[in-house]
Protein backbone atom coordinates (compact mmCIF):
# COMPACT_ATOMS: atom_id res chain seq x y z
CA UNK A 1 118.09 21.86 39.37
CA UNK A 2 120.30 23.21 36.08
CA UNK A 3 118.35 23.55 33.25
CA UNK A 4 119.60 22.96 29.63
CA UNK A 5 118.72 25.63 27.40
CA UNK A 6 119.25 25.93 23.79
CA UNK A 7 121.20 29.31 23.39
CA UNK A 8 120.26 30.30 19.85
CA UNK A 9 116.66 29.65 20.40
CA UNK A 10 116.68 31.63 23.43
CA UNK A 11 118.22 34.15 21.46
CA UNK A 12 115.42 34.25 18.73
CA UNK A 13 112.88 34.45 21.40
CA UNK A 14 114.15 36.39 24.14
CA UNK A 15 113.65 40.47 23.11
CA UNK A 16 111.45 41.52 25.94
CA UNK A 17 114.05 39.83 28.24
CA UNK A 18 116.85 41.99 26.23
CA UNK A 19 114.81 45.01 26.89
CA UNK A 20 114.27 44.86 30.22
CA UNK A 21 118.28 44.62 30.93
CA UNK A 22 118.65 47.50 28.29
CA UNK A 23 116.75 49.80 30.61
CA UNK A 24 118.87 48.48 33.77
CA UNK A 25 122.16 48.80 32.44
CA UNK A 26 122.13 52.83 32.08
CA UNK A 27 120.97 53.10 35.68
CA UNK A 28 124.69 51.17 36.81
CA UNK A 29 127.49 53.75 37.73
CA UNK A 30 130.38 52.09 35.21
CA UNK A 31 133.66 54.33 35.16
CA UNK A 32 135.27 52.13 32.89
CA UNK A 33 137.43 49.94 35.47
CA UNK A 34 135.29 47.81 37.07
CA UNK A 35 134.99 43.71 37.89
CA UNK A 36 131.45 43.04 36.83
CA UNK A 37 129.66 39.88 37.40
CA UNK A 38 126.48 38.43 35.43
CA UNK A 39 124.45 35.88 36.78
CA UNK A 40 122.67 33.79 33.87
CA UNK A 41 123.83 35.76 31.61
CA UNK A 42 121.90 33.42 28.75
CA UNK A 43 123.14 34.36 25.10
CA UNK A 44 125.81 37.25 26.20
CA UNK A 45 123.93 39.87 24.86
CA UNK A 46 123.84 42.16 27.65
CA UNK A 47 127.23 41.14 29.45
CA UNK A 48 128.59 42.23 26.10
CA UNK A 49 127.28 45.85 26.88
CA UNK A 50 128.21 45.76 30.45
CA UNK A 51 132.14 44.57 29.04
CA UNK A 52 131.63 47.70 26.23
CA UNK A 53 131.23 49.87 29.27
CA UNK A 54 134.51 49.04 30.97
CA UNK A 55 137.25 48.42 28.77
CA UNK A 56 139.74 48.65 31.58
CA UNK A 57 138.26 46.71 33.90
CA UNK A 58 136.75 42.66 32.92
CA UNK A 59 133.29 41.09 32.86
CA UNK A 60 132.58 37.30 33.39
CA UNK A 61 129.24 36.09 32.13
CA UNK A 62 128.03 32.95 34.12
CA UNK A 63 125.17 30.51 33.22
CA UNK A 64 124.12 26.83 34.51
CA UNK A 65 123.17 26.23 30.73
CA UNK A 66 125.91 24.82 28.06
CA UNK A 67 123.94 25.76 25.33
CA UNK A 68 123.98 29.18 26.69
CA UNK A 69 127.09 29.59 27.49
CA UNK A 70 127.85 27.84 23.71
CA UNK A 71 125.95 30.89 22.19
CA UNK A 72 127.22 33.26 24.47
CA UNK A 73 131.35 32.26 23.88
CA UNK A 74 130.98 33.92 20.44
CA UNK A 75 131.12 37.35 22.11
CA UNK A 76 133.88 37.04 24.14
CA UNK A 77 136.74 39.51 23.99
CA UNK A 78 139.58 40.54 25.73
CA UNK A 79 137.94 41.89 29.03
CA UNK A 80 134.97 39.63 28.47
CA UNK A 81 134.82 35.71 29.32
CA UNK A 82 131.64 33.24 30.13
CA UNK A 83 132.34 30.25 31.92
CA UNK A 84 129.56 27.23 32.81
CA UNK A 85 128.28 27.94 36.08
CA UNK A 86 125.68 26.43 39.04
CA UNK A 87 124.58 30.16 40.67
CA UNK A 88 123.54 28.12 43.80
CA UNK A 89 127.32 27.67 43.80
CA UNK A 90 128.70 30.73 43.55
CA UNK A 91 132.09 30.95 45.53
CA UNK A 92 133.52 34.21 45.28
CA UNK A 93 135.13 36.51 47.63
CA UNK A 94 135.48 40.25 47.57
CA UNK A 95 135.68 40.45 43.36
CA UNK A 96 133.69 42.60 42.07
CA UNK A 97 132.17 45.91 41.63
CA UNK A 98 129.08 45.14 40.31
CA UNK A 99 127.09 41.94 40.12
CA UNK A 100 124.05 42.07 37.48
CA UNK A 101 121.45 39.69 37.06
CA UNK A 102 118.49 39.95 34.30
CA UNK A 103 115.56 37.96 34.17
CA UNK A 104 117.13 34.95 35.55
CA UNK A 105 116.85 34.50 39.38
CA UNK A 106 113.44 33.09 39.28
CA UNK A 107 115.30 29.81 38.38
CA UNK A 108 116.98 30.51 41.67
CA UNK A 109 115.45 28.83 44.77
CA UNK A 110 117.02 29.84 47.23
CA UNK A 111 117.25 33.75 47.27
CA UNK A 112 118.39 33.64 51.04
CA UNK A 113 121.71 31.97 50.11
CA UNK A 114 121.81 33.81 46.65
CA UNK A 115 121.87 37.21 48.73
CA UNK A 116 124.49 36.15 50.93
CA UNK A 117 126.76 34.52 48.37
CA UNK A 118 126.60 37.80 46.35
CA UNK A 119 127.10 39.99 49.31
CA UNK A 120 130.09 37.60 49.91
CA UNK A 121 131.23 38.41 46.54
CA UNK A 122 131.19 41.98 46.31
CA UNK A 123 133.99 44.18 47.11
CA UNK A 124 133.26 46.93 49.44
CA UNK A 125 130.83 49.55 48.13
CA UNK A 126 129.73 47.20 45.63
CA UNK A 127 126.85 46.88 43.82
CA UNK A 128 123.98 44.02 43.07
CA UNK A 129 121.44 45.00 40.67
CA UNK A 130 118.73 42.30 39.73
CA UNK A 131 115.54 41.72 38.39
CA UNK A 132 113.41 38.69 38.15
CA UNK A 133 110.06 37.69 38.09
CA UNK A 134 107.83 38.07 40.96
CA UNK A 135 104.40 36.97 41.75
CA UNK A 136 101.81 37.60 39.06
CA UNK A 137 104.11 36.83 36.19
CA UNK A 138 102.82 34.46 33.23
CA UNK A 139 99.62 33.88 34.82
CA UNK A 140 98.25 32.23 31.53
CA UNK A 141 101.27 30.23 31.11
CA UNK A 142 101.24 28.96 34.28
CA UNK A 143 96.79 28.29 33.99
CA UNK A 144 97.75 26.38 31.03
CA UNK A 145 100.92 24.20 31.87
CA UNK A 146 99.41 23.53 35.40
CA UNK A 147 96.08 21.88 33.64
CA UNK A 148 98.20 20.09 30.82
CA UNK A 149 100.61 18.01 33.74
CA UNK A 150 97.55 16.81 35.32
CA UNK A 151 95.51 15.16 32.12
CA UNK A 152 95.50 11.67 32.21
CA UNK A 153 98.08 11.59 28.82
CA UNK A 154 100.63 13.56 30.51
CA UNK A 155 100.11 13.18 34.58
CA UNK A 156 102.42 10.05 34.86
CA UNK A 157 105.33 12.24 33.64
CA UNK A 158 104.78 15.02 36.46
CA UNK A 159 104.08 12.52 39.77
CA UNK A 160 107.55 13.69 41.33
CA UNK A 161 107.87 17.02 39.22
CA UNK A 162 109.04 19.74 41.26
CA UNK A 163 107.75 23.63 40.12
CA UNK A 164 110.83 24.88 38.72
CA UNK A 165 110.37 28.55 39.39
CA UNK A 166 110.52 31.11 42.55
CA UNK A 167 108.61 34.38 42.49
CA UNK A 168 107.68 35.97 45.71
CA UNK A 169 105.69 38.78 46.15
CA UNK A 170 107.50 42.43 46.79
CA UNK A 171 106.76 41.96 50.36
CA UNK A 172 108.23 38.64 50.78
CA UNK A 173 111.20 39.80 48.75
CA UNK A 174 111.47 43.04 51.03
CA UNK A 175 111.78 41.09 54.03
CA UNK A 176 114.14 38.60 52.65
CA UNK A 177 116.62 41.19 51.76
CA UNK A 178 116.30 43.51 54.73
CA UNK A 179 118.03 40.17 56.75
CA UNK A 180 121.39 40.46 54.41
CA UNK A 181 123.66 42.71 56.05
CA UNK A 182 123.67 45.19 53.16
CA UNK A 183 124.39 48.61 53.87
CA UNK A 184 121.86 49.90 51.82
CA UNK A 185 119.00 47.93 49.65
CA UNK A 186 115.80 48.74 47.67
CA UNK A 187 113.72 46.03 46.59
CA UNK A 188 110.44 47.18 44.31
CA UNK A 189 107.99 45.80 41.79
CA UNK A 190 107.32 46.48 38.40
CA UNK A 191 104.49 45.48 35.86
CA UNK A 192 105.91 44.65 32.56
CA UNK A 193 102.72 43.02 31.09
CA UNK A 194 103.37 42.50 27.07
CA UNK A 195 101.52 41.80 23.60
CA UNK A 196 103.63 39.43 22.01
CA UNK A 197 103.20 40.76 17.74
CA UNK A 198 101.52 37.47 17.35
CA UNK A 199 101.29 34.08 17.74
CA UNK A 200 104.61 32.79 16.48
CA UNK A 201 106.48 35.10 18.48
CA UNK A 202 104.59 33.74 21.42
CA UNK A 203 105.06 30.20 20.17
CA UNK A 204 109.01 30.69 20.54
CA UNK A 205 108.74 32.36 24.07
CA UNK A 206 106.97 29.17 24.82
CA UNK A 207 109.54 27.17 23.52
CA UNK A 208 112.59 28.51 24.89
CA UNK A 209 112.48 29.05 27.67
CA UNK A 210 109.19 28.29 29.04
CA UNK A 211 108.53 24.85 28.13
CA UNK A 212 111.79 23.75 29.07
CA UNK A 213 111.92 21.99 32.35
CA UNK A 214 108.27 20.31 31.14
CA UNK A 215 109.30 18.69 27.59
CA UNK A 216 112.37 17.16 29.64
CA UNK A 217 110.11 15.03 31.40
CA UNK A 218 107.65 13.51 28.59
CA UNK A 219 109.03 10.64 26.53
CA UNK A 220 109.60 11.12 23.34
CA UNK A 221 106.32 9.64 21.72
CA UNK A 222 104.04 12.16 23.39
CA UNK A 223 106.76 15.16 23.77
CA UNK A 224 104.91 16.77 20.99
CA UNK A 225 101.24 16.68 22.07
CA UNK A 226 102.16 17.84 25.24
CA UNK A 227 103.67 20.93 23.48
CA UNK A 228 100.59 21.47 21.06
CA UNK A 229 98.22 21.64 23.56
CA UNK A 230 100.68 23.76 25.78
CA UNK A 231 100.48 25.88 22.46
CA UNK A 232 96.84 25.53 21.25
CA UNK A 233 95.33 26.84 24.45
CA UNK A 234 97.65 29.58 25.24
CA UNK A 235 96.79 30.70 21.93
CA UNK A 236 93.24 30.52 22.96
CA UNK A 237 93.42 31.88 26.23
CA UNK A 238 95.82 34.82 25.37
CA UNK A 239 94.84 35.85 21.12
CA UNK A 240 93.50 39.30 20.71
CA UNK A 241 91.22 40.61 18.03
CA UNK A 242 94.26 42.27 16.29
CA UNK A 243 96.56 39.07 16.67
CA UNK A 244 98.46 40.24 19.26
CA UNK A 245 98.31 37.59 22.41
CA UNK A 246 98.84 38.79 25.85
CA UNK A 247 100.94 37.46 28.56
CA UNK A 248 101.45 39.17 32.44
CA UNK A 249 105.14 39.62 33.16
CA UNK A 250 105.56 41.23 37.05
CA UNK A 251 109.03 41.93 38.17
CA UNK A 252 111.27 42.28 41.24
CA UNK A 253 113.68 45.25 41.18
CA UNK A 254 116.27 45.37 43.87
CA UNK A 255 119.44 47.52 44.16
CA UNK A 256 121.37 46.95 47.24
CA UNK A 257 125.18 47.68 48.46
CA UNK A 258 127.69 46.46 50.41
């Protein structure tokens, strides 16, 4: 299921996420030519410095999120475009050079079709780069969220509510890529465990996009308690002495080629 997103929020909370593509994008081989591809591309930051690093060649930006896509159109350039896009849909065929993902495919469930649609879509000798979270990530998030659905207040909301998110472990992830016919593939994990500076920078992590598919699903008389205790004890559970508060993030690295 498509999530909607507001893009400008995301964009006010979303620096680690900016970081971690910062540190992929140097590792891609970019001549200057090449198709590139970004799956949930969010705001456009990145996808902006992927279309910087090929001026001859063009980079689309997709995202299942209007409100993304919205924030993201304001980059958009001559070999740069974003278009509104279901990933479990992709239907390309031999395109591009490079497809890029960052912190998005957890949203994904199914990675087996993901794999093979994006195999589908490279050209030969192409390139998938991704990373995503894996098993381990926002462990006090998830504590939190998981006891707030099933209080009494809240639990009618949640009786069909499906857990929005897939994060294997490395191993799982390892085998799931070694059966797509890639010609090459590494898949590894990373720990990326962060201090947010303090609580309101937390709060709007929370917000956008954590609490996202949850506040969808409460009416609107009790959206807002559901949020404050959402808020109230992850501030609890995650404050430090000096302010900071603490959240696990665990990612999936994989690099494969066609």
């Amino acid at each position: 299921m498509a999530h909607e997103f507001d893009g400008n929020k995301y964009s006010a909370a979303s620096a680690h996420q900016k970081e971690w593509g910062e540190k992929l994008i140097p590792e891609l081989t970019i001549s200057g030519s090449e198709r590139i591809l970004d799956l949930g591309c969010g705001d456009g930051v990145l996808t902006a410095q992927l279309a910087a690093l090929a001026p001859r060649g063009s980079v689309i930006g997709v995202d299942a999120s209007q409100g993304m896509i919205k924030a993201a159109q304001s980059r958009s350039t001559g070999n740069l475009s974003f278009e509104v896009r279901d990933i479990n849909e992709l239907n390309f065929e031999n395109e591009f050079d490079i497809v890029f993902s960052n912190a998005t495919l957890h949203w994904i469930k199914n990675h087996e079709a993901l794999l093979g649609n994006v195999l589908r879509a490279l050209k030969q000798g192409g390139t998938l780069r991704f990373n995503f979270a894996g098993d381990g990530n926002c462990a006090n998030f998830f504590n939190v969220v998981k006891e707030a659905i099933q209080l009494p207040q809240f639990a009618r909301y949640f009786s069909a509510f499906e857990w929005p998110w897939y994060m294997p472990s490395i191993g799982e992830y390892e085998q799931l890529v070694q059966r797509i016919p890639f010609a090459a593939s590494r898949v590894w994990s990373e720990n990326a465990d962060r201090f947010f500076a303090d609580s309101e920078t937390m709060i709007k992590w929370i917000d956008q996009p954590s609490l996202v598919p949850f506040m969808k699903l409460v009416d609107d008389e009790h959206k807002e308690d559901f949020r404050q205790y959402v808020i109230e004890h992850m501030i609890q559970k995650t404050r430090q002495a000096d302010g900071r508060c603490f959240e696990t993030f665990r990612r999936i690295n994989v690099v494969a080629r066609k």
